[in-house]
Protein backbone atom coordinates (compact mmCIF):
# COMPACT_ATOMS: atom_id res chain seq x y z
CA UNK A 1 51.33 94.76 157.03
CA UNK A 2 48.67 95.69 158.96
CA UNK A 3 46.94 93.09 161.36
CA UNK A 4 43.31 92.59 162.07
CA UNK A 5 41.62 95.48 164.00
CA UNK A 6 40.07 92.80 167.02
CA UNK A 7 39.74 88.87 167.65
CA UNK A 8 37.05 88.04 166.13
CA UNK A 9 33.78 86.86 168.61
CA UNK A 10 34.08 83.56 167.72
CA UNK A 11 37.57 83.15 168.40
CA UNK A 12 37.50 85.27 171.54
CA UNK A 13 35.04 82.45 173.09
CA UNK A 14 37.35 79.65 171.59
CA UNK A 15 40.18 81.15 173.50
CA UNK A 16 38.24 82.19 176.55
CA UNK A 17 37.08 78.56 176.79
CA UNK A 18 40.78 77.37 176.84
CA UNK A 19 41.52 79.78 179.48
CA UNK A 20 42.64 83.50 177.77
CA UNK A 21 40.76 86.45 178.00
CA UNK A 22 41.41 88.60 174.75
CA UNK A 23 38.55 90.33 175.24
CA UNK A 24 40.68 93.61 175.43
CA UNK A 25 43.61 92.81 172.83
CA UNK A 26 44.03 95.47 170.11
CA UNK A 27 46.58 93.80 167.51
CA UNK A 28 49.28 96.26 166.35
CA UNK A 29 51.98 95.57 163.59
CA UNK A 30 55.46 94.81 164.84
CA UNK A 31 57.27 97.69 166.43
CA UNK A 32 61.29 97.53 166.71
CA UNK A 33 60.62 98.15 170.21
CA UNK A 34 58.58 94.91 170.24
CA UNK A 35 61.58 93.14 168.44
CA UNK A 36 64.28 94.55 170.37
CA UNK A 37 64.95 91.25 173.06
CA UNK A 38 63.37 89.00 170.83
CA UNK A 39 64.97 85.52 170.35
CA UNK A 40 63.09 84.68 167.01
CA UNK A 41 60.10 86.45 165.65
CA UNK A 42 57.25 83.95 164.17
CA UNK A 43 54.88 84.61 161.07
CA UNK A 44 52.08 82.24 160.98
CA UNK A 45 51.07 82.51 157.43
CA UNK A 46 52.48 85.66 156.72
CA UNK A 47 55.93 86.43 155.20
CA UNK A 48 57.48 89.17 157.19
CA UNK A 49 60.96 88.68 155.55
CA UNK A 50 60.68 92.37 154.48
CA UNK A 51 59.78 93.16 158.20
CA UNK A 52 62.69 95.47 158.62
CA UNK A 53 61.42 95.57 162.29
CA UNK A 54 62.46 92.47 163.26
CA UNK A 55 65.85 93.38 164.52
CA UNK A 56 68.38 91.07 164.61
CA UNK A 57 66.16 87.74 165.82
CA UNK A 58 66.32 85.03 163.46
CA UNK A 59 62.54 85.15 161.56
CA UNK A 60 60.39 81.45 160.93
CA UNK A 61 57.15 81.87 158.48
CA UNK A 62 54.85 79.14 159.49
CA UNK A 63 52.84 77.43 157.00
CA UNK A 64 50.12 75.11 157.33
CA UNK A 65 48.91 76.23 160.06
CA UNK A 66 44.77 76.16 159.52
CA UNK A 67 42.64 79.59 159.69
CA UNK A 68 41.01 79.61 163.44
CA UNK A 69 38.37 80.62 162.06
CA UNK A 70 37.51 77.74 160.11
CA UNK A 71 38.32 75.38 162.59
CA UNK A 72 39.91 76.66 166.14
CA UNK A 73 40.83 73.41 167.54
CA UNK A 74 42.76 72.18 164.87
CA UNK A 75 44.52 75.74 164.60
CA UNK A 76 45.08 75.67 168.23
CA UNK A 77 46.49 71.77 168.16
CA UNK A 78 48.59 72.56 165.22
CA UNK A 79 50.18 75.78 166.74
CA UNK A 80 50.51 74.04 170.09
CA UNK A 81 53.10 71.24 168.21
CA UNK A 82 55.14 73.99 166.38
CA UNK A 83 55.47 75.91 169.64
CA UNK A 84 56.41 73.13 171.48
CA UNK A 85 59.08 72.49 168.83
CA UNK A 86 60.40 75.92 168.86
CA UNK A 87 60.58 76.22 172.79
CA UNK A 88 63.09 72.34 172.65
CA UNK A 89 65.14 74.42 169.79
CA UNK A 90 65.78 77.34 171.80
CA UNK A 91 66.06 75.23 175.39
CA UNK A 92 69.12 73.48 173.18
CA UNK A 93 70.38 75.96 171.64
CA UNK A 94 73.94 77.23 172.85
CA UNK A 95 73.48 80.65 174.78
């Protein structure tokens, strides 16, 4: 799979008005290398179960998430609950 080659402008201001500069990002695909110490790996709205990259770290596809680009804050509020879901599973989960 092959991500997106830049933010796009309007999503770039979105973000820079909450506070990140992406101005600079370059999106790759997921490396091994990027996998390597991950504690879960996250698609949001993409099915990487054939990711073979992934490494060992348990994989979540997240659905329902809406495009940024039709609607930023709503993206941004909906990721902001799943995140904060994930971070209390892993905070609780045995080590």
């Amino acid at each position: 799979m092959t991500p997106e080659p830049a933010v796009p402008p309007a999503i770039t201001e979105a973000l820079r008005g909450d506070g990140f500069d992406v101005s600079g990002f370059t999106a790759r695909p997921l490396s091994s290398v990027d996998s390597a110490a991950a504690i879960r790996v996250v698609g949001i709205g993409v099915d990487l179960s054939s990711t073979v990259e992934r490494g060992n770290a348990p994989l979540e596809t997240w659905q329902g998430i809406p495009a940024a680009s039709e609607g930023y804050a709503a993206s941004r509020d909906a990721m902001r609950v799943r995140i904060e879901a994930l971070l209390k599973a892993i905070e609780a989960a045995p080590r």
